[in-house]
Protein backbone atom coordinates (compact mmCIF):
# COMPACT_ATOMS: atom_id res chain seq x y z
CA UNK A 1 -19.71 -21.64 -26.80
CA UNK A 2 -15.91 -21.80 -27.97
CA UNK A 3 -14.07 -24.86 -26.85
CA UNK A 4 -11.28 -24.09 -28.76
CA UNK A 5 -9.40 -20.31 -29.62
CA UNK A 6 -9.63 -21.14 -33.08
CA UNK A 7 -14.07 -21.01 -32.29
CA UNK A 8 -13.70 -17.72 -30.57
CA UNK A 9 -11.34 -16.04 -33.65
CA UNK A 10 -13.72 -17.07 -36.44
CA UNK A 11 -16.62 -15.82 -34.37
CA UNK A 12 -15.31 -12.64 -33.42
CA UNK A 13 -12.99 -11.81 -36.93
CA UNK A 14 -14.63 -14.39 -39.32
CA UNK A 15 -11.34 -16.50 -39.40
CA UNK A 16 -10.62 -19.86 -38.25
CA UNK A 17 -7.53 -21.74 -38.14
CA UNK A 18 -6.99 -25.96 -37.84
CA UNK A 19 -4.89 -25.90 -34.68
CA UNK A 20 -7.24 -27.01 -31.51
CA UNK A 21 -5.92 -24.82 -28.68
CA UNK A 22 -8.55 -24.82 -26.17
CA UNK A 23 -9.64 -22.14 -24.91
CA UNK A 24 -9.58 -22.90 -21.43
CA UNK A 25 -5.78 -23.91 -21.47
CA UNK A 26 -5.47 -20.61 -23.43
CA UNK A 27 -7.05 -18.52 -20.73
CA UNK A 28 -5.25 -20.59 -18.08
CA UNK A 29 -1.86 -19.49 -19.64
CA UNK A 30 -3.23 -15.89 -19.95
CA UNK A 31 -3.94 -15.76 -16.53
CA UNK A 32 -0.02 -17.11 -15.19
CA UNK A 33 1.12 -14.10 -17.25
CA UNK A 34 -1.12 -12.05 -16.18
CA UNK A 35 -0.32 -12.62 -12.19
CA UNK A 36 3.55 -13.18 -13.36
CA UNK A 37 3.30 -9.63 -14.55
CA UNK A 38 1.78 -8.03 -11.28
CA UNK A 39 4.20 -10.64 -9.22
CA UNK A 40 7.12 -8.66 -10.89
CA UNK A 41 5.83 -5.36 -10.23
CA UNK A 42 5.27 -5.72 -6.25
CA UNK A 43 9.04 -7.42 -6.28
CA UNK A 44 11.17 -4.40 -7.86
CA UNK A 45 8.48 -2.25 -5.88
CA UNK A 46 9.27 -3.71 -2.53
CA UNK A 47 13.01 -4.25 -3.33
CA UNK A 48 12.98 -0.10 -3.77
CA UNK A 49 10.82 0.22 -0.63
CA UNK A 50 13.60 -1.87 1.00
CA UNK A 51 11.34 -4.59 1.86
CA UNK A 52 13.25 -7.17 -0.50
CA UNK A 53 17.05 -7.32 -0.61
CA UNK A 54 19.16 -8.52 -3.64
CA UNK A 55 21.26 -11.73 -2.46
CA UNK A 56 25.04 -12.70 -3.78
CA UNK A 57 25.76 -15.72 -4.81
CA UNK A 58 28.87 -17.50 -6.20
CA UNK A 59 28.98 -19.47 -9.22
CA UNK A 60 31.27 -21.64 -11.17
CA UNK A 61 32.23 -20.17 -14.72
CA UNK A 62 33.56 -22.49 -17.04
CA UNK A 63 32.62 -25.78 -16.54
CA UNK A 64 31.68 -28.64 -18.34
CA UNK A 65 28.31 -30.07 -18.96
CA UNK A 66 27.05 -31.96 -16.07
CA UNK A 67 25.18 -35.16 -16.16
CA UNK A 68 22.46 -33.91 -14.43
CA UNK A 69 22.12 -31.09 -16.96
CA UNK A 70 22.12 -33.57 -19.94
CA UNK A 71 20.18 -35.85 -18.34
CA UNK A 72 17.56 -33.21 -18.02
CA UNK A 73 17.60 -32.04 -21.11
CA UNK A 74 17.67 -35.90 -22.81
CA UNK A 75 14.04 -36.18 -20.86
CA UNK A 76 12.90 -32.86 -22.12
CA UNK A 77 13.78 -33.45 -25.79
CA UNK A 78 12.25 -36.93 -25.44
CA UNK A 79 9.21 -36.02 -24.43
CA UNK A 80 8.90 -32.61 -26.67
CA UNK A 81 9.85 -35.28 -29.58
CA UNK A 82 7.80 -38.01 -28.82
CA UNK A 83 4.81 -36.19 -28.87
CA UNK A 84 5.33 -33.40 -31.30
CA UNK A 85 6.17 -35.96 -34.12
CA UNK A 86 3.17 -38.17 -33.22
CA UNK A 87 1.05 -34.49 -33.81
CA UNK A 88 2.89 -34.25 -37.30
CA UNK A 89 2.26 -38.07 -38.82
CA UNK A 90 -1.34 -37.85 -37.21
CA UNK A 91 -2.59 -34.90 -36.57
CA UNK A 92 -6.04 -35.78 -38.19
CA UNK A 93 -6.51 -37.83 -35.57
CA UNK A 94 -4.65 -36.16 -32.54
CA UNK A 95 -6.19 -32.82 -32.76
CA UNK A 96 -10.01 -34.63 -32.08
CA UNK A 97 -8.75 -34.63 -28.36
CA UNK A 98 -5.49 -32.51 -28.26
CA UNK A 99 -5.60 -32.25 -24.33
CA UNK A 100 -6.00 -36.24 -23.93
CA UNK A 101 -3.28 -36.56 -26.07
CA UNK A 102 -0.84 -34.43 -24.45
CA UNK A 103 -1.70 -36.26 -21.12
CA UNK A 104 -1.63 -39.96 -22.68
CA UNK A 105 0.87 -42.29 -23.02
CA UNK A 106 0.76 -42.14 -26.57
CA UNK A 107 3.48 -40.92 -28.99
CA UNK A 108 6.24 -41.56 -31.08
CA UNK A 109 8.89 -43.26 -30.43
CA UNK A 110 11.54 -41.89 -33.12
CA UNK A 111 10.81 -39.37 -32.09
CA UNK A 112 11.40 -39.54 -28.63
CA UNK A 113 15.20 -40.51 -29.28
CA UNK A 114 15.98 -37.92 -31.95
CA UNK A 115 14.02 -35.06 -30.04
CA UNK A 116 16.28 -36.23 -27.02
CA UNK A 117 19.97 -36.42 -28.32
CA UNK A 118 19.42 -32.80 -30.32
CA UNK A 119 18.76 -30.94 -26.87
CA UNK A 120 21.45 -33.06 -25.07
CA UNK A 121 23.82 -32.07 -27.99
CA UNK A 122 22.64 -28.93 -27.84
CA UNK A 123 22.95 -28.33 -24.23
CA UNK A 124 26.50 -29.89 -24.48
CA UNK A 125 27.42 -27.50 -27.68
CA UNK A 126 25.95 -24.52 -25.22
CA UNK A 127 28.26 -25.69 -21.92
CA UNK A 128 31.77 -26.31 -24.12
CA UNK A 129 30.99 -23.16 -26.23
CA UNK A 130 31.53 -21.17 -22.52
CA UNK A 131 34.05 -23.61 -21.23
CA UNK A 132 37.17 -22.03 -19.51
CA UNK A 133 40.30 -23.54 -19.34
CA UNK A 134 40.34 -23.03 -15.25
CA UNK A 135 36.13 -23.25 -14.20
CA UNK A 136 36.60 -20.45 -11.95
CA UNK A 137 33.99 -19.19 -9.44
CA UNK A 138 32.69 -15.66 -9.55
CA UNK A 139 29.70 -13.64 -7.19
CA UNK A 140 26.46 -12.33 -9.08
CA UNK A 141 24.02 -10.48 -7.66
CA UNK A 142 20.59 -11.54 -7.65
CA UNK A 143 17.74 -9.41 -7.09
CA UNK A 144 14.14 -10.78 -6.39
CA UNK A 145 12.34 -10.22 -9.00
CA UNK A 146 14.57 -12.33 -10.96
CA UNK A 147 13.06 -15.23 -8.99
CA UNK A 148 9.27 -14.75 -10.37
CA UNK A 149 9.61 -16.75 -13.17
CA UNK A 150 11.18 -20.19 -11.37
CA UNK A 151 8.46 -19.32 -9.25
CA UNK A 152 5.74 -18.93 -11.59
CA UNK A 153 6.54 -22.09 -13.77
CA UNK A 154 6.71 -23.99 -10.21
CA UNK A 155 3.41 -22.58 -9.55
CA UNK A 156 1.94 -23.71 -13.05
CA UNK A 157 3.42 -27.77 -12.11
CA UNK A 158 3.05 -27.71 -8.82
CA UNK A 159 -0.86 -25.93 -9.36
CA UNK A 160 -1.84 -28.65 -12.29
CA UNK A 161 -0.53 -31.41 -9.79
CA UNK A 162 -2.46 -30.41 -6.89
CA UNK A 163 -5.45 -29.61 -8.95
CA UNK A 164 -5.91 -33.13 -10.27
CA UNK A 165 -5.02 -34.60 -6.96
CA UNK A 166 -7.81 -32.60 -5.40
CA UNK A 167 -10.03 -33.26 -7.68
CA UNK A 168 -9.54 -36.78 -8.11
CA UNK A 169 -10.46 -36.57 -4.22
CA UNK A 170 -13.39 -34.76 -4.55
CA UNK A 171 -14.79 -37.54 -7.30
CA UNK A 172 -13.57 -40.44 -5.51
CA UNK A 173 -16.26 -42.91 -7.23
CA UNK A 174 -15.04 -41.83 -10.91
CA UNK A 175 -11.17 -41.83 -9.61
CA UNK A 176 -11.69 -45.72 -8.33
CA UNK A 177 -14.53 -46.40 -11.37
CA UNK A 178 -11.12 -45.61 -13.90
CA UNK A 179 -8.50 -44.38 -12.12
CA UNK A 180 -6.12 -43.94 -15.35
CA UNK A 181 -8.63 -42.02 -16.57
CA UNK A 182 -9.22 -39.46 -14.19
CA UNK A 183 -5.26 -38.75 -13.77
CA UNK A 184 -4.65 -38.77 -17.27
CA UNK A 185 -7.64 -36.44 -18.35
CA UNK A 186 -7.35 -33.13 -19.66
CA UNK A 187 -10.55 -31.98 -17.62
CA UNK A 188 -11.00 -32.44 -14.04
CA UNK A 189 -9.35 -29.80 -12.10
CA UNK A 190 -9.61 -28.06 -8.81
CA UNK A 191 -9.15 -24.69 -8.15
CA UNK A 192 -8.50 -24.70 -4.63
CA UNK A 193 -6.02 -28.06 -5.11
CA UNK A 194 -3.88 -26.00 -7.49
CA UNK A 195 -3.64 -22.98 -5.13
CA UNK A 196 -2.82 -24.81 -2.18
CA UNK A 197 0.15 -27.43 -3.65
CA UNK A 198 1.21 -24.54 -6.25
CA UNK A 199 1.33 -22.07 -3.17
CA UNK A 200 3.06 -24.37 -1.00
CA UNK A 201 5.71 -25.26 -3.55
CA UNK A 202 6.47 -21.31 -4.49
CA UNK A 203 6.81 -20.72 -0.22
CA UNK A 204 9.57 -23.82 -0.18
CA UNK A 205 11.20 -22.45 -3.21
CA UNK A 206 11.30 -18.85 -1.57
CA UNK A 207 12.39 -20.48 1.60
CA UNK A 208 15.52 -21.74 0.45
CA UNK A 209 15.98 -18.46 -1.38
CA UNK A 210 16.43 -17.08 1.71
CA UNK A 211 13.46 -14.13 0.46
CA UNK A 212 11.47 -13.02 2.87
CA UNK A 213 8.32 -15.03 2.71
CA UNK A 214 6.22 -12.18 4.06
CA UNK A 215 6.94 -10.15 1.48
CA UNK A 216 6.91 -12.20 -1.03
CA UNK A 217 3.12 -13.80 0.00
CA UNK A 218 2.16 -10.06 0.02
CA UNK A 219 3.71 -9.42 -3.47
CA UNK A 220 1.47 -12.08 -5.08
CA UNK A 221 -1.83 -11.98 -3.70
CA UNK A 222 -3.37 -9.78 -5.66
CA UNK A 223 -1.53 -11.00 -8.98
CA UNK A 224 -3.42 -14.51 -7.86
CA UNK A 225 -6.84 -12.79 -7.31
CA UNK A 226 -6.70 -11.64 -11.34
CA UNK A 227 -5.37 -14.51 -12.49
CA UNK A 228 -8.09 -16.57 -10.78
CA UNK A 229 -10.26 -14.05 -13.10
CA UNK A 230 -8.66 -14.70 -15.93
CA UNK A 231 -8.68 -18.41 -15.40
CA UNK A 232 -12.72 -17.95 -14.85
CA UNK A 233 -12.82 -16.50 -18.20
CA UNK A 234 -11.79 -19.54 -19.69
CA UNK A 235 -14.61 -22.11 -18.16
CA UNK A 236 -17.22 -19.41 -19.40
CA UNK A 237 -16.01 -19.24 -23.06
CA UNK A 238 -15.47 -22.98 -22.90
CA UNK A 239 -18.25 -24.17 -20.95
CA UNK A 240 -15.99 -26.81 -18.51
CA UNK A 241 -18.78 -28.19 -16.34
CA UNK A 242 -18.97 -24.83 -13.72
CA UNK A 243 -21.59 -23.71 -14.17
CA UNK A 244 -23.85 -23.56 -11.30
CA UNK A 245 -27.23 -25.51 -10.24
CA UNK A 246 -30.63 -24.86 -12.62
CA UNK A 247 -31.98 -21.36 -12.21
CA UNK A 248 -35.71 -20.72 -13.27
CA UNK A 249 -35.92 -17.83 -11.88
CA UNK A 250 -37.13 -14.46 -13.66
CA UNK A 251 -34.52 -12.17 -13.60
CA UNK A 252 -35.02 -9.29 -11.61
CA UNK A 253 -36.42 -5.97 -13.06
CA UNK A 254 -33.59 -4.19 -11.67
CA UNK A 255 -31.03 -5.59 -13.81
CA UNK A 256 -33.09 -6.60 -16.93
CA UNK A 257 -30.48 -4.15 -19.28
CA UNK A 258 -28.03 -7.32 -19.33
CA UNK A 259 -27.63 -9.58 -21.37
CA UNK A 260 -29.96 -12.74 -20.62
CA UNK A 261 -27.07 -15.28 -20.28
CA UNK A 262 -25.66 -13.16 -17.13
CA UNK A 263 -28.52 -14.67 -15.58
CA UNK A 264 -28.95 -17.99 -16.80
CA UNK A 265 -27.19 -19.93 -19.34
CA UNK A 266 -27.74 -23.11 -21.48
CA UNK A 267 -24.04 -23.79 -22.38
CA UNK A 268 -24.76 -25.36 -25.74
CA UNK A 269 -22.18 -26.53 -27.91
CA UNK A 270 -19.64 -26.61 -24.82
CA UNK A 271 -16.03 -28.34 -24.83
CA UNK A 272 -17.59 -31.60 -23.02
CA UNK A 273 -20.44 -32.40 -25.05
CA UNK A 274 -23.46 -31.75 -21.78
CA UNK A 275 -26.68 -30.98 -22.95
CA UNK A 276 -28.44 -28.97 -20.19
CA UNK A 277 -31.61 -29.32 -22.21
CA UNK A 278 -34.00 -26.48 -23.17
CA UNK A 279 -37.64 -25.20 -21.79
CA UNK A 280 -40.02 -28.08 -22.11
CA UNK A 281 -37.08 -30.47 -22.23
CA UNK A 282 -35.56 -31.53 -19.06
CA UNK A 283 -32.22 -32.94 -18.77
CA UNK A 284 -30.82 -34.39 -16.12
CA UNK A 285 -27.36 -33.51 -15.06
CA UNK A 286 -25.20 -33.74 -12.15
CA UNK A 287 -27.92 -35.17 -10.27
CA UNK A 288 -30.19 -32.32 -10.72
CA UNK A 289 -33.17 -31.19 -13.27
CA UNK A 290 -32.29 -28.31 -16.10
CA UNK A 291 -34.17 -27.21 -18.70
CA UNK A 292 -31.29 -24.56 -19.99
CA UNK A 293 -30.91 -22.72 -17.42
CA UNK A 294 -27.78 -22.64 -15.28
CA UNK A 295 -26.43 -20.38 -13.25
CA UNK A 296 -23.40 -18.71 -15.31
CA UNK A 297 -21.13 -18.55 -12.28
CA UNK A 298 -17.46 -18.13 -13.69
CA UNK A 299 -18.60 -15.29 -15.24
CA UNK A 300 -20.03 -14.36 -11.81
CA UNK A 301 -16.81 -15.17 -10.07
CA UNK A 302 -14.55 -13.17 -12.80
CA UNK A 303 -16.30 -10.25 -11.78
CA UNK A 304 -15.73 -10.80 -8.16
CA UNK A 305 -12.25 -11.72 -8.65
CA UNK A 306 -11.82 -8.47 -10.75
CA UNK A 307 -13.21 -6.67 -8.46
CA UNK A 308 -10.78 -7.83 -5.22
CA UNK A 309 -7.84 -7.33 -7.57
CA UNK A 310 -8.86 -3.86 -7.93
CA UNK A 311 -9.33 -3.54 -3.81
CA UNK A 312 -5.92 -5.23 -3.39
CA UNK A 313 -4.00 -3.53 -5.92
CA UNK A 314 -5.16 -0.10 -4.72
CA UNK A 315 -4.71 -0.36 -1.02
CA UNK A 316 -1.32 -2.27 -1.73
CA UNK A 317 1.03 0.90 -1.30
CA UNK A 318 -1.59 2.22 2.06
CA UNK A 319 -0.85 -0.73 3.83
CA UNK A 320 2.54 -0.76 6.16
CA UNK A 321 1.61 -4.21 8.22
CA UNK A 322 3.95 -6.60 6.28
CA UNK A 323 0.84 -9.55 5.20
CA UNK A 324 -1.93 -7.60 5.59
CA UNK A 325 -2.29 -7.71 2.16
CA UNK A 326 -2.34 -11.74 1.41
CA UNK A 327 -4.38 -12.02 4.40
CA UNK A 328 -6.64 -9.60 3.09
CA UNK A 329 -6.73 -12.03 -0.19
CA UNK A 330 -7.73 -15.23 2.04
CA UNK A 331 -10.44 -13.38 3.48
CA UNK A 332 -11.78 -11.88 0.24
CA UNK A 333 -10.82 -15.33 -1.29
CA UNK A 334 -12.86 -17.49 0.68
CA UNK A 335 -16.29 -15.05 0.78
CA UNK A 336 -16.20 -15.38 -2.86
CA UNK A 337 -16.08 -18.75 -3.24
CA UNK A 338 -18.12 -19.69 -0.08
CA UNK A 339 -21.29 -17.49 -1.00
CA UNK A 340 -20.74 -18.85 -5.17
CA UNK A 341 -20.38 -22.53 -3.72
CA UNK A 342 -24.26 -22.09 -2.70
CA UNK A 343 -25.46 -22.22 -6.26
CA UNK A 344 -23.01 -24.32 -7.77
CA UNK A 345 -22.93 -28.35 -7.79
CA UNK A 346 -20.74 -30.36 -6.40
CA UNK A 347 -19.96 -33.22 -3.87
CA UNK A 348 -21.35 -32.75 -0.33
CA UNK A 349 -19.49 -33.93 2.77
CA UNK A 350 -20.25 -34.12 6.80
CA UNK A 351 -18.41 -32.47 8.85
CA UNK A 352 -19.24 -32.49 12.56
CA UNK A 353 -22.86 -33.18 11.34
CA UNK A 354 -22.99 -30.12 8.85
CA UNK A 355 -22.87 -30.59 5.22
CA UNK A 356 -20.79 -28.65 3.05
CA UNK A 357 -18.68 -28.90 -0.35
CA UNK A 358 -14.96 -29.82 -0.28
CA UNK A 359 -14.80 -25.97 -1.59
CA UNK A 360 -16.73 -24.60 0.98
CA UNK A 361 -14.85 -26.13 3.92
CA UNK A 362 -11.29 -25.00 2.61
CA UNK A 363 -13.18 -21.08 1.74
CA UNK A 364 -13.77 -21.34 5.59
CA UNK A 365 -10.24 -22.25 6.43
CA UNK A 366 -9.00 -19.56 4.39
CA UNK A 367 -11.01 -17.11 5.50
CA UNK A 368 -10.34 -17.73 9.31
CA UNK A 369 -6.63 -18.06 8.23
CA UNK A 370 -6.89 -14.45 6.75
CA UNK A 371 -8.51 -12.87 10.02
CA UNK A 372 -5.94 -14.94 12.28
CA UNK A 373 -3.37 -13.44 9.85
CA UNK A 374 -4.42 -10.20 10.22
CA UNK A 375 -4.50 -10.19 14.00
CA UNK A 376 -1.09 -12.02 14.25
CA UNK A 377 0.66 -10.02 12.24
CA UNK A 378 -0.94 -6.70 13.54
CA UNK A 379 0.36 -8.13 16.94
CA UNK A 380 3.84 -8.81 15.60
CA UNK A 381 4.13 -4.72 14.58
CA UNK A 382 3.27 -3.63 17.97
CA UNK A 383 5.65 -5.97 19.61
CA UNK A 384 8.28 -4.32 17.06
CA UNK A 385 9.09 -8.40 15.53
CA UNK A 386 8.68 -7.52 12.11
């Protein structure tokens, strides 16, 4: 396994280096560029299409630092400082649980004070460097791609946010057994929870853009679909905790050319320290019975997710029916993860006397949200409303 870059560089190259960037936070950031990228491309492709229209808006030229600006900066520079210096005077120590540390409490105070008055003076130096005489207030021209990347860094808060909230939810005994815990761990994190609160958070922001939100839901969906690959990636190489139930099965004759792991997987050596055992010595784990074997499914949801980027990203230009498109991604988004939910392991609930995974009832809501899309917006064409 390779917890950390650094694990996957000397195994691939033969050289290491001390810095503990995990891998799955290094996929994770892989995969916002990677959908920021295709978000970009639909934009200027749909502004050209005349889909999207640049907006004009007036700003004030001139002016002086405001307190909300230095304010904001003061907090940034604080918190940059306060931990970054900790990292420097103990990095022996900090880099044994990087991730924790980032999400603690714990820091440096010095450093905290000097990291925030040098980006408050700087910010300061930056607004009195372009100070006029007379502010005066001029128009500029927007165009919508120049949105993506407010939206994209909303996405990434607004995504880690909902994540943990989810699922904090979704492991209610360990939330209440140490709350701090749970919200202040680097692990723990919930696909879905991410998707739904970062969505939700880019559709506001787009809202008061005044973009069309259509257009805009149809311009990332298959950016999301790859970066949802991407992200997969990153729990393989790692080895997060998703992997899927025990599987003793042989594998089938049919595909015996591939690699064994594709099949079943042990994880050993991955970032959270779970043994899954090995043949003849069971280990129990998540309620359940392995001896090694586990179901490898991120790297059996990386190839679906591949694979739907590639549908969506070549039928993307065929299809005319503004949303089409992002309801085609709920629908292909919530097969993949209902039928991989059915040999993975997590928390069952009731509903209406049926028993299904937190993931599994939202895979349903997003697929019937996809075919309701695609009927209501079909509907809207022929009634000439959009």
């Amino acid at each position: 396994m390779f917890p950390y870059l650094s694990d996957l560089t000397s195994y691939l190259f033969g050289f290491s280096f001390s810095f503990p960037l995990p891998m799955f936070g290094f996929m994770v950031a892989m995969a916002f560029i990677a959908a920021n990228y295709c978000f970009v491309l639909e934009m200027k492709r749909k502004e050209k299409d005349g889909l999207l229209a640049a907006a004009t808006i007036k700003v004030i030229k001139g002016e002086k630092a405001s307190v909300n600006e230095l304010v904001g900066n003061g907090i940034f520079g604080f918190v940059l400082g306060f931990k970054l210096l900790e990292i420097i005077l103990n990095y022996s120590e900090v880099i044994k649980d990087l991730p924790g540390f980032i999400l603690s409490l714990e820091g440096n105070i010095i450093g905290g004070i000097v990291g925030a008055a040098l980006l408050t003076y700087l910010k300061y130096r930056e607004a009195e460097k372009q100070r006029l005489p007379e502010p005066k207030e001029v128009e500029e021209n927007v165009r919508p791609y120049q949105h993506v990347g407010t939206m994209t860094f909303i996405a990434a808060i607004g995504g880690i946010f909902g994540a943990k909230i989810f699922d904090s939810v979704e492991n209610i005994d360990r939330l209440m057994a140490d709350p701090f815990g749970v919200i202040f761990s680097a692990s723990g994190l919930s696909i879905y929870g991410g998707l739904i609160i970062g969505g939700g958070a880019v559709a506001y922001y787009a809202y008061k853009k005044k973009l069309n939100l259509i257009h805009v839901f149809d311009s990332v969906a298959p950016g999301l679909m790859l970066a949802y690959g991407v992200g997969r990636i990153g729990c393989q190489l790692a080895g997060d905790g998703d992997w899927g139930m025990p599987n003793y099965a042989e594998m089938p004759e049919i595909i015996s050319f591939l690699p064994d792991w594709m099949w079943s997987f042990d994880y050993f050596g991955n970032i959270n320290g779970v043994d899954l055992g090995a043949p003849g010595r069971p280990i129990q784990s998540g309620g359940l019975m392995y001896e090694g074997n586990a179901w490898p499914t991120p790297f059996y949801e990386t190839v679906m997710a591949f694979i739907i980027f590639g549908i969506l990203w070549s039928i993307r230009k065929k299809i005319n029916t503004p949303g089409i498109i992002f309801s085609a991604y709920l629908i292909f988004n919530g097969i993949e993860r209902f039928f991989i939910e059915k040999i993975r392991i997590n928390p069952d609930y009731y509903i209406f006397g049926l028993k299904a995974t937190q993931a599994e009832i939202i895979a349903v809501s997003l697929f019937l949200s996809g075919v309701l899309g695609i009927w209501y917006f079909k509907r809207l064409v022929q009634k000439k409303s959009i």
